[in-house]
Protein backbone atom coordinates (compact mmCIF):
# COMPACT_ATOMS: atom_id res chain seq x y z
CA UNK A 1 32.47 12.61 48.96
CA UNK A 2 32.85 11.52 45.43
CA UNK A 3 34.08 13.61 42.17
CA UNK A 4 32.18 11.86 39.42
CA UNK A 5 35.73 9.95 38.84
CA UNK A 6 35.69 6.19 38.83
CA UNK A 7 37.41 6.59 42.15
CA UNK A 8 35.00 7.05 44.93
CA UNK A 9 34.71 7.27 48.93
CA UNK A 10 38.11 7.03 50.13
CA UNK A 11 39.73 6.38 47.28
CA UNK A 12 38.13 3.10 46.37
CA UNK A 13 37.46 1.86 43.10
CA UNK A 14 33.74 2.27 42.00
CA UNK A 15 34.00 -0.99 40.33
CA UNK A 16 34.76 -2.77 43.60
CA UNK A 17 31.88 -1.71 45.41
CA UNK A 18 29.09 -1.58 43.37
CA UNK A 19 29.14 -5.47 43.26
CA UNK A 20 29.64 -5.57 46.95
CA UNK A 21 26.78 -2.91 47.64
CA UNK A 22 24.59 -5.27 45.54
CA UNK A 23 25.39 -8.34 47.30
CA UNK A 24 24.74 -5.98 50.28
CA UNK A 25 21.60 -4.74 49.55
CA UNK A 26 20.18 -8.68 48.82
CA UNK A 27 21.57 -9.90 51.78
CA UNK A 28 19.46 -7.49 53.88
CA UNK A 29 16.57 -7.91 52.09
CA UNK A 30 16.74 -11.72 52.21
CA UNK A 31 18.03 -11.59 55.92
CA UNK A 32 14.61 -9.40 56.50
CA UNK A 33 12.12 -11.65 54.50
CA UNK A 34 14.54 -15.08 56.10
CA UNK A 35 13.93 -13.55 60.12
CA UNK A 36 10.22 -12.06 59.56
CA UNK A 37 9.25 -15.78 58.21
CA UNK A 38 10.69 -17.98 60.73
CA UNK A 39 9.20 -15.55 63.56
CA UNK A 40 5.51 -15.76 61.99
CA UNK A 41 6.20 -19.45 61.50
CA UNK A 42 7.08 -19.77 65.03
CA UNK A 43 10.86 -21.14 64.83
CA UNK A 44 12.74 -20.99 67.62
CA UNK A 45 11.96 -20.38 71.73
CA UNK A 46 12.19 -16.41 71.17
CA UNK A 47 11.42 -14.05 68.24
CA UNK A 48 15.94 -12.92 68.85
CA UNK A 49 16.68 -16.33 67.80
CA UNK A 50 16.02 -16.25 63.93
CA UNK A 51 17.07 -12.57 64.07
CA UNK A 52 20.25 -14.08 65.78
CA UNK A 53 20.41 -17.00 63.40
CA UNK A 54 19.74 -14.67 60.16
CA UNK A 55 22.31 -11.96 61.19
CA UNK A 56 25.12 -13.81 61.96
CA UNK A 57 25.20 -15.70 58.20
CA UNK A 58 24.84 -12.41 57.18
CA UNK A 59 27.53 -10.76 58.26
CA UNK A 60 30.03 -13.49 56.87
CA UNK A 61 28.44 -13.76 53.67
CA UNK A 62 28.96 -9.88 53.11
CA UNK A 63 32.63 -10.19 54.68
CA UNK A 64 33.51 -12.84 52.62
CA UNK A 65 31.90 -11.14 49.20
CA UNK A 66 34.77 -9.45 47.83
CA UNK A 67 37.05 -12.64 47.99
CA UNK A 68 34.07 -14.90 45.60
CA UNK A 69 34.97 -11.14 43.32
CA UNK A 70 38.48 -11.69 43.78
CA UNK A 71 38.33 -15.59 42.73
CA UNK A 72 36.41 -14.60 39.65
CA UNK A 73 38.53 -12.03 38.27
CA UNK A 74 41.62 -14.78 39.04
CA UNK A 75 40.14 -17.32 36.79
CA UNK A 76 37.77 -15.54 34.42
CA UNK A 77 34.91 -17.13 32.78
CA UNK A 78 36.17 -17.89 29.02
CA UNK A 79 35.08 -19.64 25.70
CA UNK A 80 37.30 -21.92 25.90
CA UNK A 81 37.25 -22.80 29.53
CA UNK A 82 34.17 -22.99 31.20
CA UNK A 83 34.98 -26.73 32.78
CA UNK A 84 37.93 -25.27 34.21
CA UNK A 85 36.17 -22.02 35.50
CA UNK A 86 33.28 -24.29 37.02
CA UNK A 87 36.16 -26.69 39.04
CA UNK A 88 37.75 -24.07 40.14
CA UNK A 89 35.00 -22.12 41.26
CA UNK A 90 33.53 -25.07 42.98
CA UNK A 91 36.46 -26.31 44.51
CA UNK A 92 36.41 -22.72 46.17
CA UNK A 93 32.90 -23.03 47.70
CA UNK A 94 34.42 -25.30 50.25
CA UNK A 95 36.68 -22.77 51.89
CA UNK A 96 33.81 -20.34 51.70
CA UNK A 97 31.10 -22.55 53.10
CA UNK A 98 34.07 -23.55 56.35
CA UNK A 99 34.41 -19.78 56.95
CA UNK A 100 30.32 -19.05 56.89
CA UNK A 101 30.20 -22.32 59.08
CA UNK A 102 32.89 -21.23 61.58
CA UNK A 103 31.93 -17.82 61.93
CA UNK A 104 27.86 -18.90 62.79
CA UNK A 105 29.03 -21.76 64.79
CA UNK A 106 31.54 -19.41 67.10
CA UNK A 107 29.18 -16.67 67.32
CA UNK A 108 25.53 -18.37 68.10
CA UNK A 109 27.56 -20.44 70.23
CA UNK A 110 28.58 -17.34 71.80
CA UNK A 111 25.49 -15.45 72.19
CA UNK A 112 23.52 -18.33 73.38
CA UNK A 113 25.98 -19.20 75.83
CA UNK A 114 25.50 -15.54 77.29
CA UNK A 115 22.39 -16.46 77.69
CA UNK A 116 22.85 -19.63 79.58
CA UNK A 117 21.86 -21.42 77.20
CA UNK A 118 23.26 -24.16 74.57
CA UNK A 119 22.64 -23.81 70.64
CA UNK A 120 23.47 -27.41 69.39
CA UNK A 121 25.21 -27.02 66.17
CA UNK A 122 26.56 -30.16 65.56
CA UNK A 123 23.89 -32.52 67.43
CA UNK A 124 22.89 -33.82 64.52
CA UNK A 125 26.15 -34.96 63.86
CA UNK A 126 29.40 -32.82 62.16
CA UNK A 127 29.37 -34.80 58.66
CA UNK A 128 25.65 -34.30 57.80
CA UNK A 129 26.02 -30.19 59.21
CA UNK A 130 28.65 -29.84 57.05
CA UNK A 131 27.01 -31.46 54.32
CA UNK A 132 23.64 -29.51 55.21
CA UNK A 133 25.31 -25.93 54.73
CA UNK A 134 27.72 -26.93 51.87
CA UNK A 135 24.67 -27.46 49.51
CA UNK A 136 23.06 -23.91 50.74
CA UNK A 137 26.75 -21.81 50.29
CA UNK A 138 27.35 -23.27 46.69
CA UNK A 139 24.15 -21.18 45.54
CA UNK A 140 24.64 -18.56 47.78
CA UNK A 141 28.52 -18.32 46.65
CA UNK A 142 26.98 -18.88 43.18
CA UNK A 143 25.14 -15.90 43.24
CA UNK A 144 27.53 -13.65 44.91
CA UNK A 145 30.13 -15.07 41.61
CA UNK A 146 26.86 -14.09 39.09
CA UNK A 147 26.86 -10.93 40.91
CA UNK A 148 30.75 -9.82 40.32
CA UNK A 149 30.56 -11.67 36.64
CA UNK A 150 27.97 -9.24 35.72
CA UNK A 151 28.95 -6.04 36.99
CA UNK A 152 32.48 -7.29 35.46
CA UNK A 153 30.63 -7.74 31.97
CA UNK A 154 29.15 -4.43 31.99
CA UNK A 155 32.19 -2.50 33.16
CA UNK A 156 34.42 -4.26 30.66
CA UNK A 157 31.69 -3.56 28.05
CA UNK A 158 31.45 0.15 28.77
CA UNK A 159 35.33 0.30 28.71
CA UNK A 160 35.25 -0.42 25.39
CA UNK A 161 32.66 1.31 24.18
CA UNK A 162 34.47 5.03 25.68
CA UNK A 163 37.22 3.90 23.86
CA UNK A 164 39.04 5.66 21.29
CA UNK A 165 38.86 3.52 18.07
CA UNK A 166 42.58 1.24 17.80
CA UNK A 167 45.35 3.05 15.76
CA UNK A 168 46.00 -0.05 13.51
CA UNK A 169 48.35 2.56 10.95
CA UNK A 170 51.94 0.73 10.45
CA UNK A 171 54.68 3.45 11.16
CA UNK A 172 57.48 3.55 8.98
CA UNK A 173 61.14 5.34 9.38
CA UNK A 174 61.53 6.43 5.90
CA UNK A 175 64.95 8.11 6.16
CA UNK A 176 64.47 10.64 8.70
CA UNK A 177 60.71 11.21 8.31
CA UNK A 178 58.18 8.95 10.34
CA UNK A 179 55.44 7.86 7.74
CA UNK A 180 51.75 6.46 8.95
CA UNK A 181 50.23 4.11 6.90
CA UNK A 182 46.72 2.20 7.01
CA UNK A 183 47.32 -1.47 5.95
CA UNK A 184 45.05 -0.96 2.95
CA UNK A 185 47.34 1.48 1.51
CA UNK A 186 49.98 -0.96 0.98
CA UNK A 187 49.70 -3.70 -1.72
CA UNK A 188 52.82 -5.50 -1.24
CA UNK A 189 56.50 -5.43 0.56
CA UNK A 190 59.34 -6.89 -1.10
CA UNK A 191 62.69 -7.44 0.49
CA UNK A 192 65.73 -5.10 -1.30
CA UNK A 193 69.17 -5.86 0.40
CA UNK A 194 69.50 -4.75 3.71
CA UNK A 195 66.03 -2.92 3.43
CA UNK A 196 62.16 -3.54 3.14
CA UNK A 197 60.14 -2.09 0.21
CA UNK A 198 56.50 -0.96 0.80
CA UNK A 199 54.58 -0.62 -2.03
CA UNK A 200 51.32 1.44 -2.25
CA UNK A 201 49.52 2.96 -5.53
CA UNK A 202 51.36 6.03 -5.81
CA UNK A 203 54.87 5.89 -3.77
CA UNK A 204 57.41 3.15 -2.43
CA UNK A 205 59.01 3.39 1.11
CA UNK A 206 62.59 2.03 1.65
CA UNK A 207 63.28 0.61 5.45
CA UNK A 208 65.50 -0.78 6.78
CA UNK A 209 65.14 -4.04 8.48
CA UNK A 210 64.00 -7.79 7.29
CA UNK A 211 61.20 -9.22 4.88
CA UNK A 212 61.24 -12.06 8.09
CA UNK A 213 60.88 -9.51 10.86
CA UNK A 214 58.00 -7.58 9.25
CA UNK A 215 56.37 -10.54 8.46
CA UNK A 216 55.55 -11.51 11.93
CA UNK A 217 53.96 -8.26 12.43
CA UNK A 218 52.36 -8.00 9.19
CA UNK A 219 50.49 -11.57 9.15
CA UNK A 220 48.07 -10.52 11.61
CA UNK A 221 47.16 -7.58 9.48
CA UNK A 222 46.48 -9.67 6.16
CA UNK A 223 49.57 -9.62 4.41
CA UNK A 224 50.73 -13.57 3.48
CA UNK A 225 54.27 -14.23 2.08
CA UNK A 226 54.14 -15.59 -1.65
CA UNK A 227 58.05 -15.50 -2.28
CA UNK A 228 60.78 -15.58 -0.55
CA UNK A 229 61.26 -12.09 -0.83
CA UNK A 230 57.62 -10.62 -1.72
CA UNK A 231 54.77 -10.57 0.70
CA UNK A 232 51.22 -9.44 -0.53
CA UNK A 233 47.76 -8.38 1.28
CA UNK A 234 45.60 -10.62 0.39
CA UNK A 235 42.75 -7.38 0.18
CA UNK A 236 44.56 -6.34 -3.06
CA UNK A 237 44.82 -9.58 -4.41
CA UNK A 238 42.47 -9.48 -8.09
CA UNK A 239 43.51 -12.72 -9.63
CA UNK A 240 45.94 -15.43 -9.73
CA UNK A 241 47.14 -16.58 -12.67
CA UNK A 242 49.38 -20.35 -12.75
CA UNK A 243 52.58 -19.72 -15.09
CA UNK A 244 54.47 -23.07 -17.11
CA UNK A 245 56.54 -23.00 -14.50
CA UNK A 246 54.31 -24.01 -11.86
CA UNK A 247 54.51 -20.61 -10.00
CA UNK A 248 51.69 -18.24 -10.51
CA UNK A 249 51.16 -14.50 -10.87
CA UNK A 250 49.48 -12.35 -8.94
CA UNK A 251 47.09 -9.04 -10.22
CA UNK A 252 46.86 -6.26 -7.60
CA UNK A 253 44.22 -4.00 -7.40
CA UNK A 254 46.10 -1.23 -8.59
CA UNK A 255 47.18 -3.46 -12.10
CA UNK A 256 50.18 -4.22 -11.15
CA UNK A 257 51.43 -7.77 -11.70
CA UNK A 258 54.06 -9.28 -9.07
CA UNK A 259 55.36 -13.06 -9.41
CA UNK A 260 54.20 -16.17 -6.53
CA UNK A 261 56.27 -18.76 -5.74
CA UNK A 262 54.04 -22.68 -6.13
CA UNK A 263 56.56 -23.00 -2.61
CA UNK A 264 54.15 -20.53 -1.25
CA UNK A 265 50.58 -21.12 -3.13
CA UNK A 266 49.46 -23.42 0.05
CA UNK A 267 49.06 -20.23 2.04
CA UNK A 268 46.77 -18.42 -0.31
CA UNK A 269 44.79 -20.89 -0.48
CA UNK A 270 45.41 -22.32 -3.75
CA UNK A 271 45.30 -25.45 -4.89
CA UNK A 272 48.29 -26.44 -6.79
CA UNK A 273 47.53 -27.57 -10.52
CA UNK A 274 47.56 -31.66 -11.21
């Protein structure tokens, strides 16, 4: 039984076996419509064979589903990396298509040796066999990867759509008070000794620590360094103005005024004057 968790029958992940109950559910359908055919067609000595012949690639290509899942979520399709993806995931269909070729091979050999009689495999020769079911498990391995790669997408896609929106607030130890603040709120930081000055519209907030160390984690939230001791978001940035010196100043939002360094214009974008 299941509890509407996204843990189901005996504990197993729902997101491992829905992919695996799909390739499931295709395999028996195209087992089904792959037997019925070659019967009416009249392939084979006896309507068992095809069923024989049908069943047995079956039953490997189900077994061997969740490893083509496995593979994919080991290298993930990317951007940036879809030539690598496609070797690898090539390269792969060779191990797959020996174990679907061992496992029919052993077991019609098997069953029509039980029967006194001899299935011939390889009588056309091992290299050209090989070759023959090769091309056939790339697309079936191909699907089976399409299969896991979309139920993947969708999970992955639901995940974080359920999720609660990102705190992206930047915590500050003011003293002995913990203080939350949205990057927005904060127009500048300014190194002060030993400490780190945060500057928003109505209050400052002294911390200790380094104008270097907040930086890294700052940058990715838009602030840019325009001193060696003054960083600035770059949201509450209302004009830059070039001084004789060959620094410039910079008008916040909130009318303040705060001084640039030219050793530091480059990163705002600026060009530097003739």
């Amino acid at each position: 039984m299941t509890d509407g968790s996204e843990t189901g029958t005996n504990g197993w992940p729902r997101a491992e076996w829905r992919p695996w109950l799909a390739v499931l559910l295709a395999t028996l359908v195209l087992t089904f419509v792959n037997a019925t055919s070659d019967i009416m067609e009249g392939a084979g000595t006896h309507w068992s064979q095809p069923i024989l012949w049908e069943v047995t690639s079956a039953i490997i290509i189900v077994a061997l589903a969740p490893f083509v899942g496995h593979a994919v979520q080991r290298w993930p399709l990317r951007k940036d990396n879809f030539a690598g993806f496609a070797a690898i995931q090539i390269g792969l269909t060779i191990p797959f298509s020996l174990a679907h070729i061992g496992f029919i091979f052993v077991t019609r050999e098997t069953a029509y040796m039980l029967f006194g009689a001899r299935y011939g495999f390889f009588d056309d020769g091992v290299a050209i066999t090989l070759l023959y079911e090769w091309r056939k498990d790339v697309l079936v391995y191909a699907a089976i990867a399409a299969t896991y790669w979309t139920f993947g997408y969708i999970a992955e896609r639901n995940r974080l759509a359920s999720s609660p929106p990102a705190d992206d607030r930047i915590q500050l130890q003011d003293g002995g008070a913990a203080i939350f603040l949205s990057p927005d709120e904060i127009s500048h930081v300014e190194a002060a000794g030993n400490y780190v000055e945060f500057h928003t519209a109505d209050k400052s907030h002294l911390v200790r620590g380094t104008l270097a160390s907040w930086e890294e984690r700052l940058t990715a939230r838009g602030f840019v360094r325009v001193h060696r001791s003054r960083l600035v978001n770059r949201s509450q940035i209302a004009a830059l103005t070039p001084t004789r010196s060959g620094d410039f100043e910079i008008s916040l939002a909130d009318g303040r005024t705060v001084a640039g360094s030219r050793r530091y214009r480059a990163q705002l974008g600026e060009r530097k004057p003739a």
